[in-house]
Protein backbone atom coordinates (compact mmCIF):
# COMPACT_ATOMS: atom_id res chain seq x y z
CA UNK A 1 -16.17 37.89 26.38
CA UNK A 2 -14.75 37.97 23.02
CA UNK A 3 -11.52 36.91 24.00
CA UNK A 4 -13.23 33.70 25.01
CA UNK A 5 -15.12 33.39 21.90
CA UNK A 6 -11.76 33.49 20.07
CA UNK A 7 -10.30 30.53 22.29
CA UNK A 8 -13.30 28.49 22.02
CA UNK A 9 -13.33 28.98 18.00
CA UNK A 10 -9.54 27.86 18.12
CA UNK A 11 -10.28 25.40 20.06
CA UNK A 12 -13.27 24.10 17.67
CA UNK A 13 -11.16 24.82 15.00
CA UNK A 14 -8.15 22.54 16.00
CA UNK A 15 -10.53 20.04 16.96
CA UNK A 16 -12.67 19.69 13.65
CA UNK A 17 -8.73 19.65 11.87
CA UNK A 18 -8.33 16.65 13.53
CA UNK A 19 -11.21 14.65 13.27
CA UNK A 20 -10.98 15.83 9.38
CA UNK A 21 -7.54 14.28 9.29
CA UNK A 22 -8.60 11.24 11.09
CA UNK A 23 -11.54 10.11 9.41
CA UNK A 24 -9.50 10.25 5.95
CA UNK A 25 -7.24 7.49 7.32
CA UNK A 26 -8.17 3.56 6.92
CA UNK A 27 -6.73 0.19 7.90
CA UNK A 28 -4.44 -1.40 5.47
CA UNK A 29 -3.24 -5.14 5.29
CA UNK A 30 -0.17 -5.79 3.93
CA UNK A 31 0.03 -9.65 2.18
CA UNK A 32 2.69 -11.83 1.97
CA UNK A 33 1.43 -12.25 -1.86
CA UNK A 34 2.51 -8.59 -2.26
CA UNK A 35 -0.90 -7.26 -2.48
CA UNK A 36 -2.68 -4.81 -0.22
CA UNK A 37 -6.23 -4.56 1.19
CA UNK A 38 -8.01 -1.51 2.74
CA UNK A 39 -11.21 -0.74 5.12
CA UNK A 40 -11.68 -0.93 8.67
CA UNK A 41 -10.67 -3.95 10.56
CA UNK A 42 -13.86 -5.18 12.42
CA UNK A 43 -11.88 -8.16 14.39
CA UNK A 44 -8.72 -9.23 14.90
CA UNK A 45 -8.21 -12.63 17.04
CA UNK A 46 -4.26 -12.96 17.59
CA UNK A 47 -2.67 -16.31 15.63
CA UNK A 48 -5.71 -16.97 13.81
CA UNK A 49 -7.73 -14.30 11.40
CA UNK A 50 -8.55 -10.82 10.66
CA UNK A 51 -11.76 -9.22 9.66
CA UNK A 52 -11.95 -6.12 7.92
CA UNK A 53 -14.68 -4.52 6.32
CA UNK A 54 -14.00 -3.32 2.76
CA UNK A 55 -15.23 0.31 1.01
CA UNK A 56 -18.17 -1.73 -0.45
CA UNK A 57 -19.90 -2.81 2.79
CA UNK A 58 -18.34 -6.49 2.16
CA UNK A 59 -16.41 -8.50 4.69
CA UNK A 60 -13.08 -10.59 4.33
CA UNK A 61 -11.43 -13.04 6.52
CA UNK A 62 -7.79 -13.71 6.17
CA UNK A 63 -5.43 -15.92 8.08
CA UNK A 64 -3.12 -14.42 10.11
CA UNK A 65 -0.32 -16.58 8.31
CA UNK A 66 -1.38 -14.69 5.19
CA UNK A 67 -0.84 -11.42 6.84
CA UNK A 68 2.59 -9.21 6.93
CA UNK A 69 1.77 -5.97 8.83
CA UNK A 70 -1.10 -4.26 9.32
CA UNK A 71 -1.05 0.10 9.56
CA UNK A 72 -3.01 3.15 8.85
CA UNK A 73 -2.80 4.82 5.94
CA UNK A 74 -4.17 7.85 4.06
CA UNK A 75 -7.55 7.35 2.13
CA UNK A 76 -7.81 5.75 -1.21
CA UNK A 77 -9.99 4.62 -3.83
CA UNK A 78 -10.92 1.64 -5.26
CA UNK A 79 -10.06 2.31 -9.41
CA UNK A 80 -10.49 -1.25 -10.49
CA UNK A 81 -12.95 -3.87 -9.82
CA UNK A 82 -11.59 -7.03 -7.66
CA UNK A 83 -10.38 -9.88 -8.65
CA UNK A 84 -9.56 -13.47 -7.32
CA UNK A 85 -6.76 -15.29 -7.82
CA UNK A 86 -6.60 -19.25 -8.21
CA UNK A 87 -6.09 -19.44 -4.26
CA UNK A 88 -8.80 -17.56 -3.90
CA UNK A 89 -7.18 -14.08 -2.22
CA UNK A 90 -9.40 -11.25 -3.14
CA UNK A 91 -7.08 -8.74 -4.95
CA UNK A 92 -8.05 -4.85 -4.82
CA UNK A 93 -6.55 -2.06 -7.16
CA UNK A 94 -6.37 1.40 -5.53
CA UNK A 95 -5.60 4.89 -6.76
CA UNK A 96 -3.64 6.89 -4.14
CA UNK A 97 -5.65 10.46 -2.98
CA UNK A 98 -2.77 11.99 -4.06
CA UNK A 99 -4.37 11.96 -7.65
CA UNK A 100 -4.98 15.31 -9.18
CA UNK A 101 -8.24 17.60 -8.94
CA UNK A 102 -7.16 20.28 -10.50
CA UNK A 103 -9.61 20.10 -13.39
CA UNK A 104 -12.53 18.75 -11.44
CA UNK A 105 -15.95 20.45 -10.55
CA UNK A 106 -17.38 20.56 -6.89
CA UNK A 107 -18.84 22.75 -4.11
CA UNK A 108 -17.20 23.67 -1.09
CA UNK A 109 -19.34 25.01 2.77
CA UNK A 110 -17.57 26.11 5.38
CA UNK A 111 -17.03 27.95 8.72
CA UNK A 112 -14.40 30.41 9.85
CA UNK A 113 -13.41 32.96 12.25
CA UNK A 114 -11.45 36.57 10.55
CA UNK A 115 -12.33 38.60 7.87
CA UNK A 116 -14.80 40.09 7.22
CA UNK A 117 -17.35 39.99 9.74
CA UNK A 118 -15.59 37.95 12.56
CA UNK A 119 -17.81 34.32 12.41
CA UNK A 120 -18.30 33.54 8.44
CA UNK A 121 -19.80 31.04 6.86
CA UNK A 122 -18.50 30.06 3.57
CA UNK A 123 -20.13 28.73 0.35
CA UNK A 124 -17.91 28.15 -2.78
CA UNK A 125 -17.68 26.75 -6.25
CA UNK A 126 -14.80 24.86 -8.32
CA UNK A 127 -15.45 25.07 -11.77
CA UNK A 128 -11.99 23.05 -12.61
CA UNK A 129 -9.05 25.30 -11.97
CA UNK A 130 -11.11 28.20 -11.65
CA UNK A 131 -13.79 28.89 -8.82
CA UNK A 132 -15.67 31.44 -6.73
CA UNK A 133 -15.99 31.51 -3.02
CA UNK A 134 -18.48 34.08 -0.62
CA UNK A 135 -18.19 34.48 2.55
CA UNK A 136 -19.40 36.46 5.51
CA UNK A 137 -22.24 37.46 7.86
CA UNK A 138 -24.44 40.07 9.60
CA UNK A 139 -25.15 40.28 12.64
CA UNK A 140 -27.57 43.53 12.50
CA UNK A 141 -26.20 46.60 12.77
CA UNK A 142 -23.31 45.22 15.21
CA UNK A 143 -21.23 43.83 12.58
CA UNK A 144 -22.08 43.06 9.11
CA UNK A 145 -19.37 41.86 6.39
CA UNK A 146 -19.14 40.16 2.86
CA UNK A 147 -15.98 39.00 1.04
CA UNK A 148 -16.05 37.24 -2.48
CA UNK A 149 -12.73 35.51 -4.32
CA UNK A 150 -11.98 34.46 -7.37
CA UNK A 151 -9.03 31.94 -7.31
CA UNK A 152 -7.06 29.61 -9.23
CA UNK A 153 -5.64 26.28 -7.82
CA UNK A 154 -2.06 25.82 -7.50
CA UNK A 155 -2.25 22.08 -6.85
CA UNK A 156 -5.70 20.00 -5.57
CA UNK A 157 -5.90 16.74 -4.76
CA UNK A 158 -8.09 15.20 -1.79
CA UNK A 159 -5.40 15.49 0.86
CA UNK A 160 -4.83 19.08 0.11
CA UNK A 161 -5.42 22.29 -2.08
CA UNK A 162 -3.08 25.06 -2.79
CA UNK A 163 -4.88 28.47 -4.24
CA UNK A 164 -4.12 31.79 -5.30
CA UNK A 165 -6.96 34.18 -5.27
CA UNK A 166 -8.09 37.76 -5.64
CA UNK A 167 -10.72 39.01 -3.42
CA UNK A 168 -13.27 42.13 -3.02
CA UNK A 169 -14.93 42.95 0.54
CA UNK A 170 -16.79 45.61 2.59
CA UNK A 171 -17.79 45.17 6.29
CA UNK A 172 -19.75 47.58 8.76
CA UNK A 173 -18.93 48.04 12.06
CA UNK A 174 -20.74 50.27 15.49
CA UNK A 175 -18.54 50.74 18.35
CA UNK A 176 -19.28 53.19 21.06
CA UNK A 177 -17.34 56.50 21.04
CA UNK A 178 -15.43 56.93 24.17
CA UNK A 179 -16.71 60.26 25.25
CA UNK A 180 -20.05 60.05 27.51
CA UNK A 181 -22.32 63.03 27.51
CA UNK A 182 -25.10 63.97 30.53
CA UNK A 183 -27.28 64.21 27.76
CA UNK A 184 -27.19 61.78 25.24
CA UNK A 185 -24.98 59.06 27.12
CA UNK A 186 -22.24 57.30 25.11
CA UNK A 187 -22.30 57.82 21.72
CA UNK A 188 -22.38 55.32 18.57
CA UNK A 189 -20.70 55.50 15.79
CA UNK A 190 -20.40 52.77 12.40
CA UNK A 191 -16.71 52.44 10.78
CA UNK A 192 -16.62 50.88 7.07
CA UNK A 193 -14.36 49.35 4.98
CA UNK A 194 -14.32 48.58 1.51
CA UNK A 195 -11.66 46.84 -0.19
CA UNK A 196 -9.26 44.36 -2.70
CA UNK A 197 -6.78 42.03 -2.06
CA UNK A 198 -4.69 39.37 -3.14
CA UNK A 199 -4.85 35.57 -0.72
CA UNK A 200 -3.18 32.34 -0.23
CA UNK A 201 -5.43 29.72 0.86
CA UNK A 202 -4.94 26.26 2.27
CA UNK A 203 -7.33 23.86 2.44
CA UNK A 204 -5.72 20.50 4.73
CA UNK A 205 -7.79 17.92 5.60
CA UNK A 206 -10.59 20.32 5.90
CA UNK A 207 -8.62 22.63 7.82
CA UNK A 208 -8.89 26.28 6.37
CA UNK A 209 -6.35 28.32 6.28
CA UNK A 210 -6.18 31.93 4.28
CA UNK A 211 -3.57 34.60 4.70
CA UNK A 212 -3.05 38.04 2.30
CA UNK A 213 -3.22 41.85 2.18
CA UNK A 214 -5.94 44.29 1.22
CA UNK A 215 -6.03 48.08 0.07
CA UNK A 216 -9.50 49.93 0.24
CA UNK A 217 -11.71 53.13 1.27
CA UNK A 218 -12.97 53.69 4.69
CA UNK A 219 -12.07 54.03 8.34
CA UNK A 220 -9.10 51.61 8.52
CA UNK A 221 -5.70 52.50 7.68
CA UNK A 222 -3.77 51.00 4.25
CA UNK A 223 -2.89 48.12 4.03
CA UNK A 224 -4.95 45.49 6.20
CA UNK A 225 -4.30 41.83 6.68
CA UNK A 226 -7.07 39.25 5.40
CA UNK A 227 -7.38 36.28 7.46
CA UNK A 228 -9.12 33.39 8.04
CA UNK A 229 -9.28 30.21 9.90
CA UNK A 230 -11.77 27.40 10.07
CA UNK A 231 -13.17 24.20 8.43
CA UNK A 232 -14.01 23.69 4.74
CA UNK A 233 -15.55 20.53 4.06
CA UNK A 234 -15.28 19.97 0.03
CA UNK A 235 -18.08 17.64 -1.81
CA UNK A 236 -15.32 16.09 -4.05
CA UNK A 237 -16.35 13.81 -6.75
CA UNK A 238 -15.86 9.59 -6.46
């Protein structure tokens, strides 16, 4: 049973990577005028125009003639209002997503599978360079877990984020001893765990990925691996 909840998360997992990566690309047109124009193409009728729909909810039409290649490209911003020019080609000014974030403010939610209590969610806040992250869960006296880190970004921008963090954790676990008594049956016990640690965490696309060691106090031997893998879908700023 577990075993297949640990394929189907992967499986989740790998798919919500995807459809992160995916919706972050767009159509671009390439110009013969050198200039560039990106949305979602809407139509495209072969020797004679193509539609595409532009951040803004707008539409424009251009000639096929007018056209050099079309392709998909990462996500980017609009940093300029447009402009015409005397032949009246709409001209658009764009800021790659490559731009840094490593002083800006926003909230991250997530969900992953690893430490501490197996299925986390995951709430977080970027305070510029600086932020705080909690994660965990409890699922009554089963399995119960809480981690919290305090990290610093390496590199951000909205492809991709690159942190360093220190963490802090406990988690309670009941497992059934393996000796059965006529009496009292099988036997419960709860194992503990409190600890620190040190992380690397990626965030790609939404993809989460975060990878370290811990030392702590309980029933588990020193050192332990920290891991976790999931989504993290961050509320960046326009």
């Amino acid at each position: 049973m577990i075993l297949r909840i640990c394929i189907a998360l992967c499986i989740f997992t790998c798919f919500m990577a995807g459809t992160a990566a995916a919706q972050n690309e767009v159509d671009a047109l390439y110009l013969h005028d050198g200039s560039k124009v990106l949305g979602t193409i809407i139509e495209m009728v072969p020797n004679k125009h193509v539609k595409i729909r532009l951040y803004d909810g707008s539409e424009m039409v251009y000639a096929i003639d007018q056209v050099e290649r079309v392709s998909k490209e990462s996500h980017e911003r609009d940093v300029r209002p447009p402009t015409k020019s005397a032949d009246g080609i709409e001209r658009r000014y764009y800021e790659n997503e490559d731009a840094d974030l490593m002083h800006a403010a926003y909230t991250e939610l997530g969900l992953n599978f690893g430490t501490p209590a197996g299925l986390n969610i995951a709430v977080g806040r970027w305070f510029g360079p600086l932020g705080a992250r909690l994660s965990g869960m409890v699922y009554g006296s089963l399995l119960s877990g809480a981690q919290l880190n305090l990290g610093v970004k390496l590199s951000d921008n909205h492809n991709r984020s690159h942190v360093l963090a220190a963490t802090v954790g406990a988690l309670s676990l009941e497992e059934e001893d393996a000796y059965w008594s006529p009496y009292y049956g099988f036997s419960s016990r709860t194992r503990s765990w409190t600890y620190i640690g040190a992380v690397y965490e990626l965030n790609l696309h939404g993809f989460f990925l975060q990878a370290g060691l811990s030392v702590g106090d309980g029933d588990f031997s020193n050192p332990q691996i920290l891991l976790q893998l999931g989504y993290m879908y961050r509320f960046l700023p326009d």
